[in-house]
C-alpha atoms as a PDB file:
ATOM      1  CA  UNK A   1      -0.432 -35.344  -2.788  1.00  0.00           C
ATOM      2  CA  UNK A   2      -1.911 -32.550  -0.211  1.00  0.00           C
ATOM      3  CA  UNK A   3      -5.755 -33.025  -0.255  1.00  0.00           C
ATOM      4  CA  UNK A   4      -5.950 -28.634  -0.684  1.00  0.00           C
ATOM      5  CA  UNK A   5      -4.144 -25.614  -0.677  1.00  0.00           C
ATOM      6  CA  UNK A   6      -5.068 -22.223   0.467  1.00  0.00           C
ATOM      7  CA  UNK A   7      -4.147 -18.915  -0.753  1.00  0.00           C
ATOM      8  CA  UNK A   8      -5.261 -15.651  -0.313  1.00  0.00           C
ATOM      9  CA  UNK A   9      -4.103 -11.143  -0.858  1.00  0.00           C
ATOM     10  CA  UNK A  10      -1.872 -11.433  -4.063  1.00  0.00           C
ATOM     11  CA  UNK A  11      -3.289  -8.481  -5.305  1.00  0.00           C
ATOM     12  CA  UNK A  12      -1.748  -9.601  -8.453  1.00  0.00           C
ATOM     13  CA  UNK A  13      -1.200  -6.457 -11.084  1.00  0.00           C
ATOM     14  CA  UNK A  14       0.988  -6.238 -14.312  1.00  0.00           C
ATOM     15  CA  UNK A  15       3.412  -4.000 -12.256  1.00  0.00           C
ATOM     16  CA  UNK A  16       4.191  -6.779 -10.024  1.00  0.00           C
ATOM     17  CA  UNK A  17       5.479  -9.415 -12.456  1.00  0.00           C
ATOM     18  CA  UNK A  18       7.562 -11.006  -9.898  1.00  0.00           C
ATOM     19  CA  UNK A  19       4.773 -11.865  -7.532  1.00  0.00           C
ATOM     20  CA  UNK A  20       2.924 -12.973 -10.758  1.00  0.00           C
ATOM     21  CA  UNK A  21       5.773 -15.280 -11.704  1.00  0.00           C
ATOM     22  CA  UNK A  22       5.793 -16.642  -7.894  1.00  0.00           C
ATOM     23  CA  UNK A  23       1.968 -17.275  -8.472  1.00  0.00           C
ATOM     24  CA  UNK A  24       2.427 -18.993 -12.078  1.00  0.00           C
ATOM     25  CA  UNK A  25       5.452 -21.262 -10.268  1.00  0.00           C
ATOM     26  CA  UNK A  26       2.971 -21.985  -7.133  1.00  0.00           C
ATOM     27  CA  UNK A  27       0.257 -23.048  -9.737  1.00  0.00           C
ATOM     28  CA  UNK A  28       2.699 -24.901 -11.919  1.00  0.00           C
ATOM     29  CA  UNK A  29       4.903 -26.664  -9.496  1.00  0.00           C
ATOM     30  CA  UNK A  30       2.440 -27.218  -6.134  1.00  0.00           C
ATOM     31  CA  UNK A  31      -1.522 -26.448  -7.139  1.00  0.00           C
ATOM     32  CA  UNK A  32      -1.213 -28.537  -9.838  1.00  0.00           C
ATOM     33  CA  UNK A  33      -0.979 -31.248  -8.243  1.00  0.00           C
ATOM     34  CA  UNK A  34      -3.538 -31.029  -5.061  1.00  0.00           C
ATOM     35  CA  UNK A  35      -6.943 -32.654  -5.131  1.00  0.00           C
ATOM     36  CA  UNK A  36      -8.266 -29.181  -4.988  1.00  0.00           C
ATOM     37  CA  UNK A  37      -7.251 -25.314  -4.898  1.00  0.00           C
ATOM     38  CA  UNK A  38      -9.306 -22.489  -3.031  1.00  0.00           C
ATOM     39  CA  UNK A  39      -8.486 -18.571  -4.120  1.00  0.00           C
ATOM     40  CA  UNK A  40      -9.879 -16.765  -0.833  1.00  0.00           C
ATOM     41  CA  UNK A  41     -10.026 -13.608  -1.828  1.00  0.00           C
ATOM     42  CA  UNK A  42      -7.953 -10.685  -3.275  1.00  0.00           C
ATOM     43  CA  UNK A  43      -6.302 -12.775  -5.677  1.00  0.00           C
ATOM     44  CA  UNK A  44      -6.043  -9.705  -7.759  1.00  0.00           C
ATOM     45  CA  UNK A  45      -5.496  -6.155  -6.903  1.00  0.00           C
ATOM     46  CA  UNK A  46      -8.979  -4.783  -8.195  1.00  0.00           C
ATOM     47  CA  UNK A  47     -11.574  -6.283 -10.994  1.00  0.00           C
ATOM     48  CA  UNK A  48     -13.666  -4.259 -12.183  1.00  0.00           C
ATOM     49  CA  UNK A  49     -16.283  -6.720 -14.170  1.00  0.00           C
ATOM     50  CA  UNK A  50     -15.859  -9.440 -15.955  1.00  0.00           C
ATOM     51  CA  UNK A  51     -15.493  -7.628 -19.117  1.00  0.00           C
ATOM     52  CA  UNK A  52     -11.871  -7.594 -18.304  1.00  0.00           C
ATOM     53  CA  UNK A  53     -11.332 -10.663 -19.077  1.00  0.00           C
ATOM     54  CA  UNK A  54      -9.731  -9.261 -22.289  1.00  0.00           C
ATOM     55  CA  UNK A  55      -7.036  -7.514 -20.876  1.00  0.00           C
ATOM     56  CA  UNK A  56      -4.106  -9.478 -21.664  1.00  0.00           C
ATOM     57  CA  UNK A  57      -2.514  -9.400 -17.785  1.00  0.00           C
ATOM     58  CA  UNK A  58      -5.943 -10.951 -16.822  1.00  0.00           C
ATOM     59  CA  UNK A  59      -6.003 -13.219 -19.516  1.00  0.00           C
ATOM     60  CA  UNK A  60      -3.056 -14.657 -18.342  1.00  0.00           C
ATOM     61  CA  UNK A  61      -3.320 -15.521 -15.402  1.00  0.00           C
ATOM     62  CA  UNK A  62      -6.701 -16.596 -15.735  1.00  0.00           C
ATOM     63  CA  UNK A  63      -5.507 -18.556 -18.070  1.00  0.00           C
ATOM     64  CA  UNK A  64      -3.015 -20.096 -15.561  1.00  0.00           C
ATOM     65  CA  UNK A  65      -5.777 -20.716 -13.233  1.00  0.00           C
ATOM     66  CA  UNK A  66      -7.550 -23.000 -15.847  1.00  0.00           C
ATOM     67  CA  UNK A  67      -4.551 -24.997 -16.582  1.00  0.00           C
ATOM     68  CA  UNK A  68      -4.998 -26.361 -12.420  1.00  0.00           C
ATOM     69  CA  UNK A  69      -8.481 -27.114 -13.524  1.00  0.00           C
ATOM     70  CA  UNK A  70      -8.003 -28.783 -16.765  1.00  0.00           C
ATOM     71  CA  UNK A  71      -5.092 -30.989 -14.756  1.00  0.00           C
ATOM     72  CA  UNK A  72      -8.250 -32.280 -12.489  1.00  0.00           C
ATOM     73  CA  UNK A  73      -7.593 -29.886  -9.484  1.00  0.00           C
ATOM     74  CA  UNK A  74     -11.183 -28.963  -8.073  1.00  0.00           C
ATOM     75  CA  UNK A  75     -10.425 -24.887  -7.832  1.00  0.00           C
ATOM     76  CA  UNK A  76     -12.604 -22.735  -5.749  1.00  0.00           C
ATOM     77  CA  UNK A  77     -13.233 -19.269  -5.284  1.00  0.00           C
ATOM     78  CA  UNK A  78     -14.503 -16.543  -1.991  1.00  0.00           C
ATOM     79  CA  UNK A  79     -14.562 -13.047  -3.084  1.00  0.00           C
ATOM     80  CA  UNK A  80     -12.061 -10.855  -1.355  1.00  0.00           C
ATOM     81  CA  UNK A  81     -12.583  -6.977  -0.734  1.00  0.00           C
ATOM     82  CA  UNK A  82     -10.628  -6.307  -3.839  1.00  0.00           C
ATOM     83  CA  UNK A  83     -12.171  -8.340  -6.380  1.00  0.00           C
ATOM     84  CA  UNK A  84     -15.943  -9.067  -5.634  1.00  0.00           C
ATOM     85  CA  UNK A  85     -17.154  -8.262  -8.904  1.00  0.00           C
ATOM     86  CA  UNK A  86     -15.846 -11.681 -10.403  1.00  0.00           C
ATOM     87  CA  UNK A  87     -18.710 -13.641 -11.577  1.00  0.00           C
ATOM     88  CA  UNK A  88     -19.495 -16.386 -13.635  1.00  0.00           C
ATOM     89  CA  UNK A  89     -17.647 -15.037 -16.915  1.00  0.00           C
ATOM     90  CA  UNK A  90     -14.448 -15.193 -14.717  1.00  0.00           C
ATOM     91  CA  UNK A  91     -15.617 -18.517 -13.299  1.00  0.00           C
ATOM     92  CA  UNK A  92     -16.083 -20.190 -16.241  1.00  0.00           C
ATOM     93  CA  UNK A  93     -13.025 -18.812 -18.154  1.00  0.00           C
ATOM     94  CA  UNK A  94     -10.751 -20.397 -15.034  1.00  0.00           C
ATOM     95  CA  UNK A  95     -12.830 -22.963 -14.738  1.00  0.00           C
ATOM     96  CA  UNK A  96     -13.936 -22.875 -11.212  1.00  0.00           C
ATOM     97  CA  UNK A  97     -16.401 -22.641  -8.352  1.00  0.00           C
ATOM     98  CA  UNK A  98     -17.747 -19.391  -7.170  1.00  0.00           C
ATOM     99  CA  UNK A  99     -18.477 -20.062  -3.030  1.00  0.00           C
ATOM    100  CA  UNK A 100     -20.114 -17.601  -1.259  1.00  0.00           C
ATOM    101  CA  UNK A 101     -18.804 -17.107   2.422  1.00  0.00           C
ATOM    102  CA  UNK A 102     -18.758 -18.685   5.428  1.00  0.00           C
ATOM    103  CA  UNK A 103     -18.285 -21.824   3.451  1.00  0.00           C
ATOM    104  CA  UNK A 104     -17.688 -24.648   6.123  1.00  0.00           C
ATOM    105  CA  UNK A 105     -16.043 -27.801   3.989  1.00  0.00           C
ATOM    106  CA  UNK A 106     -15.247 -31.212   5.105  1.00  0.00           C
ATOM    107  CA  UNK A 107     -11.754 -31.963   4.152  1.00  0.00           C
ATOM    108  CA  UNK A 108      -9.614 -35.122   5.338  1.00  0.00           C
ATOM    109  CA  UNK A 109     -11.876 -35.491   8.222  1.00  0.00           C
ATOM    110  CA  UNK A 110     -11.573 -31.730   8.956  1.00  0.00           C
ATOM    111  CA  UNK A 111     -14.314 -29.432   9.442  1.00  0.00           C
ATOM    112  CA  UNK A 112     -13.169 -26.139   8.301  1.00  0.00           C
ATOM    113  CA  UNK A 113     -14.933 -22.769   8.161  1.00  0.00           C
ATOM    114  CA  UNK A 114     -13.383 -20.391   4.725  1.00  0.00           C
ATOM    115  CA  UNK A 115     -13.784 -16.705   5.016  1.00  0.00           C
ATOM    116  CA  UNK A 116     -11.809 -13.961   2.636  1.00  0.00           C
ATOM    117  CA  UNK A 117     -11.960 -12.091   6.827  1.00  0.00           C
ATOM    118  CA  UNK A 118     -12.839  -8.638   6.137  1.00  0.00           C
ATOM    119  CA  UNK A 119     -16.601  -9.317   7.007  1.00  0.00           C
ATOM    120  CA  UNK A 120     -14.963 -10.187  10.436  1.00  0.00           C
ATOM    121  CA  UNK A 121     -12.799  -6.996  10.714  1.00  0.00           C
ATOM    122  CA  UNK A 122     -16.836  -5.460  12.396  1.00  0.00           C
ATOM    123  CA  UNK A 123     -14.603  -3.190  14.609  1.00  0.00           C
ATOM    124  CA  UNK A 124     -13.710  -0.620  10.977  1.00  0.00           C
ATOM    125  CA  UNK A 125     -17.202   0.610  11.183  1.00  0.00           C
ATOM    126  CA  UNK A 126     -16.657   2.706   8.193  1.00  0.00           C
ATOM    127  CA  UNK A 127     -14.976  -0.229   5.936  1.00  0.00           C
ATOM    128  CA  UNK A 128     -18.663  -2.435   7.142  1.00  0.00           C
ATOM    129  CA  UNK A 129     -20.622   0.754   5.839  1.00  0.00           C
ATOM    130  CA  UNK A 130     -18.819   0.501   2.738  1.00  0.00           C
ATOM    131  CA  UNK A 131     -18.567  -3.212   2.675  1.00  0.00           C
ATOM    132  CA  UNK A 132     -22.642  -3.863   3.240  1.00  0.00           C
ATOM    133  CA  UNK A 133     -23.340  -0.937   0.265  1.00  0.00           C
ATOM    134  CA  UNK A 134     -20.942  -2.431  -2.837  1.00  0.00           C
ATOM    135  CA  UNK A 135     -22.328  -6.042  -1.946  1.00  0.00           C
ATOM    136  CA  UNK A 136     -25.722  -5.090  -2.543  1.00  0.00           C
ATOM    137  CA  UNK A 137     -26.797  -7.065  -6.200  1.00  0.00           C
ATOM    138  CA  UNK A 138     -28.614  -2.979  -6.879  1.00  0.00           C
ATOM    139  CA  UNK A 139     -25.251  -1.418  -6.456  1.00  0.00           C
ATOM    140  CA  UNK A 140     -23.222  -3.826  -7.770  1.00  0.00           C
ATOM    141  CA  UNK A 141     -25.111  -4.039 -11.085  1.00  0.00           C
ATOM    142  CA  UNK A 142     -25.808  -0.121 -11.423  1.00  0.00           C
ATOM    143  CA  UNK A 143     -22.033   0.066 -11.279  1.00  0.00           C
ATOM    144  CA  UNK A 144     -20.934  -2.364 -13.869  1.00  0.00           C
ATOM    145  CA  UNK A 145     -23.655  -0.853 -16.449  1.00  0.00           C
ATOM    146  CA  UNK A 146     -21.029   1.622 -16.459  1.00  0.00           C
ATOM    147  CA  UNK A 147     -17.902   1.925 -19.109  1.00  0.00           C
ATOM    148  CA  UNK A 148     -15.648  -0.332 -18.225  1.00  0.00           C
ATOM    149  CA  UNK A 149     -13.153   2.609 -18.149  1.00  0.00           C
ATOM    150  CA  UNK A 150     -14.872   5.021 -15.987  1.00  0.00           C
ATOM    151  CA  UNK A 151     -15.340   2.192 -13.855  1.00  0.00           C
ATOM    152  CA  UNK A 152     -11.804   1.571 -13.342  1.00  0.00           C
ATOM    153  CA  UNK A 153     -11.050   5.129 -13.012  1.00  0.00           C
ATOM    154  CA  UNK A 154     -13.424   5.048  -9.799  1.00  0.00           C
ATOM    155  CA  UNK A 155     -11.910   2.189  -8.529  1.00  0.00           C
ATOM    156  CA  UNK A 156      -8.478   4.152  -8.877  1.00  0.00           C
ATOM    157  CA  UNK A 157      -9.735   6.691  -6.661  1.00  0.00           C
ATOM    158  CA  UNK A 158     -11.265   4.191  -4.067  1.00  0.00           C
ATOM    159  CA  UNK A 159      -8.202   2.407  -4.001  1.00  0.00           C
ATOM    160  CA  UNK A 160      -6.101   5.673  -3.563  1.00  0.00           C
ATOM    161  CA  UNK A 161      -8.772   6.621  -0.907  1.00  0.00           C
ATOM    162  CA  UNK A 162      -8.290   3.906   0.946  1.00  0.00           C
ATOM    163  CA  UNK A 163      -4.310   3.972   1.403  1.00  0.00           C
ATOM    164  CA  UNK A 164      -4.656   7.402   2.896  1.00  0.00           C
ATOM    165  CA  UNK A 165      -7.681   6.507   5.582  1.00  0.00           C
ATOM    166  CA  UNK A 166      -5.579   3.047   6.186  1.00  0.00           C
ATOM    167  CA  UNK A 167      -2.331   5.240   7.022  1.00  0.00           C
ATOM    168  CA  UNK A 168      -4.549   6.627  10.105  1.00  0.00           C
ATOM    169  CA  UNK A 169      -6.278   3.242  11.315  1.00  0.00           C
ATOM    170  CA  UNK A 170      -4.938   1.425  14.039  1.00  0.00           C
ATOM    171  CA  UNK A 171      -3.806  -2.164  13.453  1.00  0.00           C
ATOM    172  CA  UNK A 172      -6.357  -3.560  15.806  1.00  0.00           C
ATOM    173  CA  UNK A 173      -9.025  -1.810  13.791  1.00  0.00           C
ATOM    174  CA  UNK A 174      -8.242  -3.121  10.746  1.00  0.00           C
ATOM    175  CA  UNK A 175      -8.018  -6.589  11.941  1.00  0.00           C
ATOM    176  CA  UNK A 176     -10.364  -9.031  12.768  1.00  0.00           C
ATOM    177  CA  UNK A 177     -12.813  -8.536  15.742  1.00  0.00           C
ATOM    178  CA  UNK A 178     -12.721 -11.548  18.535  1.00  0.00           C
ATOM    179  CA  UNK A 179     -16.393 -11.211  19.010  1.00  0.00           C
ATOM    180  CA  UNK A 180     -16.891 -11.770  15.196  1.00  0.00           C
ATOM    181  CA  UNK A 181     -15.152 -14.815  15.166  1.00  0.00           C
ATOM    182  CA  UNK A 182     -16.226 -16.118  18.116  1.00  0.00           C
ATOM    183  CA  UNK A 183     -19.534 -16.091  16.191  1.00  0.00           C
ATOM    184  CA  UNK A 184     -18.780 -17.521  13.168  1.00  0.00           C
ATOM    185  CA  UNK A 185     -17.203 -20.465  14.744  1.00  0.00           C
ATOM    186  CA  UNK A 186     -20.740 -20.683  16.808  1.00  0.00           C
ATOM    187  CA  UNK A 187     -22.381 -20.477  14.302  1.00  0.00           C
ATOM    188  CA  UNK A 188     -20.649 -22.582  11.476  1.00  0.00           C
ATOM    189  CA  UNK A 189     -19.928 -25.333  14.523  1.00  0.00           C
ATOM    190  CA  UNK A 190     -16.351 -25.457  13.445  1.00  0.00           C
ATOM    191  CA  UNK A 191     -13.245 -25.159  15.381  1.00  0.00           C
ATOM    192  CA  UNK A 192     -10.885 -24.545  12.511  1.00  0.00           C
ATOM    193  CA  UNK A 193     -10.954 -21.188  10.192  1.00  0.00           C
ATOM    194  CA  UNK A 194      -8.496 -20.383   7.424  1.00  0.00           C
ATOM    195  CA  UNK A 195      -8.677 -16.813   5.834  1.00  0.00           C
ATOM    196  CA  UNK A 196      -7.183 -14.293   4.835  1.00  0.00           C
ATOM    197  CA  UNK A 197      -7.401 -10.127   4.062  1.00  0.00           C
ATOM    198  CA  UNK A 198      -5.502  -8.649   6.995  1.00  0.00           C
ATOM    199  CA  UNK A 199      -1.928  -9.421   5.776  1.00  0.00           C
ATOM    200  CA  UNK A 200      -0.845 -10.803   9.655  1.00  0.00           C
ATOM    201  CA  UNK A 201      -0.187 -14.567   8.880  1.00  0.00           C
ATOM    202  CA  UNK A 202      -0.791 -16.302  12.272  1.00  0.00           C
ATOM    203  CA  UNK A 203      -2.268 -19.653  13.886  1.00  0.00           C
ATOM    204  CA  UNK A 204      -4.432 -18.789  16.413  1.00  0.00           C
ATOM    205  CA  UNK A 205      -5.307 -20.870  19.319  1.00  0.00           C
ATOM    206  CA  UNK A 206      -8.529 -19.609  21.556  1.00  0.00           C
ATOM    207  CA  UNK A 207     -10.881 -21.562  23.417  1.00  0.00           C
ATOM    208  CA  UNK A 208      -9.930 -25.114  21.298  1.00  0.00           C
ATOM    209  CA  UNK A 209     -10.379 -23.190  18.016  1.00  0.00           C
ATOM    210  CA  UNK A 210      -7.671 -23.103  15.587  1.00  0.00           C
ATOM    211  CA  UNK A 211      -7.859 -19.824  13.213  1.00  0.00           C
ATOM    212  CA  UNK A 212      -5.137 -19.787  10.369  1.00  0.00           C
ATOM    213  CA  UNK A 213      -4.255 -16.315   8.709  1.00  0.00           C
ATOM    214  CA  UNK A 214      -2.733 -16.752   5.190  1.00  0.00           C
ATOM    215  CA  UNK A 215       0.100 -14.061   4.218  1.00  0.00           C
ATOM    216  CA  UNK A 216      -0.536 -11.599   1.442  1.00  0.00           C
ATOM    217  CA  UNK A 217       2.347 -12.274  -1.164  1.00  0.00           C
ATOM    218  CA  UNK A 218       4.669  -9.369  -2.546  1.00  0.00           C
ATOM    219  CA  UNK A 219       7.548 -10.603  -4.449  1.00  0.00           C
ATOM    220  CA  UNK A 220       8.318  -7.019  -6.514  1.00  0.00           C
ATOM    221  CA  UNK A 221      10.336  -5.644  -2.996  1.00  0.00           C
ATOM    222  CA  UNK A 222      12.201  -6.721  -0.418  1.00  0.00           C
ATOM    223  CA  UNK A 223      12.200  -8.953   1.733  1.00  0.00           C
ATOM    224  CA  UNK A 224       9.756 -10.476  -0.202  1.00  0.00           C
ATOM    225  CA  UNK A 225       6.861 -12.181   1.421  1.00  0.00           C
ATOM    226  CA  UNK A 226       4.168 -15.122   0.912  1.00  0.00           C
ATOM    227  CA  UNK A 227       2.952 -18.595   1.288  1.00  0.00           C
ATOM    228  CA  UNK A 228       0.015 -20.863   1.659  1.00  0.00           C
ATOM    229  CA  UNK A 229      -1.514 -23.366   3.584  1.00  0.00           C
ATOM    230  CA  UNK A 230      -1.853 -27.355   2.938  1.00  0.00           C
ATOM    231  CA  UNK A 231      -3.968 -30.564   4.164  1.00  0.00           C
ATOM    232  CA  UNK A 232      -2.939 -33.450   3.377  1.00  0.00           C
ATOM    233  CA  UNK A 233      -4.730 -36.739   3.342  1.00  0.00           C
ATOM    234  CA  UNK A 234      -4.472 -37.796   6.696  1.00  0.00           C
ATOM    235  CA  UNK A 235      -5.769 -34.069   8.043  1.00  0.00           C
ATOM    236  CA  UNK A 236      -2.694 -32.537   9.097  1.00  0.00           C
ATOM    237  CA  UNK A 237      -2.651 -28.519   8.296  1.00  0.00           C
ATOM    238  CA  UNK A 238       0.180 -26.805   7.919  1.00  0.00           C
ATOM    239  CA  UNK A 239       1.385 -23.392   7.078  1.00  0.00           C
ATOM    240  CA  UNK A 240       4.084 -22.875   3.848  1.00  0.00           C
ATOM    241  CA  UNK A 241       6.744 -20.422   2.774  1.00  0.00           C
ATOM    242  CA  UNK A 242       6.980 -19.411  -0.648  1.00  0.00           C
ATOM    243  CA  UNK A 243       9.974 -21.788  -1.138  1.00  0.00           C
ATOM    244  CA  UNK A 244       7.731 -24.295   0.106  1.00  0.00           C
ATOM    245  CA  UNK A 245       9.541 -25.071   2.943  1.00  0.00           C
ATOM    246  CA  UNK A 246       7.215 -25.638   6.251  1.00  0.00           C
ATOM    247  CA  UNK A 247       6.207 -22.838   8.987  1.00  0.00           C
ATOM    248  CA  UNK A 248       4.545 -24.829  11.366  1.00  0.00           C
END
C-alpha cells in the first residue's frame, strides 16, 4: 500500500471527459487505496467560488474525491493558479484538508517540501503581479460577492488572456526560477520538493536536492499524457505513468 500519492494540472472540465474518466479510474483503482492523497494544485481548469459546487460536472467529481476520503484515505489539498478560490465549502463537500503552501510533511521518514510551483516561477514578473493581487483575502472576497455568472465570464476572459501572453513567453520564463527554489529548500530545510504547475515532468538533482515535477494530464488528444508520484512505506519515491507502470 504506497504511504501517498501526488497529483497535480488536470485542469479537469466537462469537455474533457476522457481525462475525467482517467482521474475517476486513478481515484478508484490507485488513491483509494494509499494512506493518503494530496491534490497540488490545478486539479480543475478554473473555480470560480464555492457556489459551484452545484454544477453537476463539479459535483461529480467532487463527489469522487469524497469517496477516497470516506474509504480512510487522508486527502489533502494546495491551491493551484487555476483554482485558488476553493475553500472550505469545497473542502468539506470532498472531505479534505485545505494546506496552505510551502507545506513541508514528514512521510516514511522523508522530509518533503509541497508547492502547487507557480509562486516559484519569480522570473514571469507580470504572472507574480497578478499572482500577489488575486491572493489578497480584499480581492479575493470583493470578487466572489459577485454573480456567480459574471464571475465566470471574467475568468473566461483571463483565461483567454492568458493563452495569448503565454504564446509569447519563453519556456524558461514560465518555469520555475533556480534562485526561488534554492530558497525554499533553505528555508523549509528540505532536500526533496514535489510540485507541480509548469507541465515539464522532471526529477531534478542540484546540490543533493531532489525536486520532482508532476505531469499535467490530458487524455481528450493525442498522445495523451499524465501520471503521478508514489511513497511507499519504506520511503522510496517514484514517478508513475498513467497506466501505472513506473518512470523512474
Amino acid at each position: 500500500m504506497p504511504a501517498a500519492l501526488f497529483i497535480s494540472d488536470l485542469h479537469l472540465q466537462s469537455s474533457h471527459p476522457r481525462t475525467s474518466a482517467a482521474f475517476i479510474s486513478f481515484l478508484e483503482h490507485h488513491a483509494q487505496h494509499a494512506h493518503a492523497l494530496y491534490l497540488l494544485g490545478d486539479l480543475f481548469e478554473y473555480w470560480a467560488g464555492d457556489d459551484d459546487l452545484e454544477d453537476p460536472f463539479n459535483a461529480r467529481m467532487t463527489a469522487a474525491i469524497r469517496a477516497v476520503s470516506d474509504a480512510g484515505v487522508h486527502v489533502y489539498w494546495i491551491a493551484g493558479n487555476r483554482d485558488f478560490l476553493v475553500g472550505s465549502g469545497f473542502a468539506s463537500a470532498a472531505g479534505a484538508t485545505l494546506l496552505s503552501e510551502p507545506h513541508v510533511t514528514t512521510i516514511s521518514g522523508q522530509r518533503i517540501v509541497l508547492v502547487h510551483g507557480d509562486a516559484e516561477c519569480t522570473n514571469d514578473v507580470a504572472y507574480m503581479e497578478f499572482r500577489a493581487m488575486v491572493r489578497q483575502p480584499a480581492w479575493q472576497q470583493q470578487f466572489l460577492s459577485m454573480p456567480l455568472v459574471q464571475r465566470k465570464a471574467i475568468i473566461d476572459g483571463l483565461r483567454k488572456n492568458s493563452r495569448e501572453q503565454n504564446g509569447e513567453k519563453s519556456m524558461e520564463i514560465m518555469d520555475v526560477s533556480p534562485d526561488a527554489v534554492a530558497r525554499v529548500f533553505a528555508e523549509q530545510a528540505t532536500t526533496i520538493m514535489i510540485h507541480g504547475h509548469t507541465h515539464r515532468p522532471a526529477l531534478h538533482q542540484v546540490d543533493g536536492t531532489l525536486r520532482y515535477v508532476l505531469p499535467d494530464w490530458e487524455c481528450d488528444t493525442e498522445p495523451t499524457r499524465g501520471g503521478w508520484i508514489a511513497i511507499d512505506e519504506q520511503g522510496s519515491i517514484t514517478r508513475h505513468a498513467l497506466d501505472g507502470a513506473i518512470i523512474d
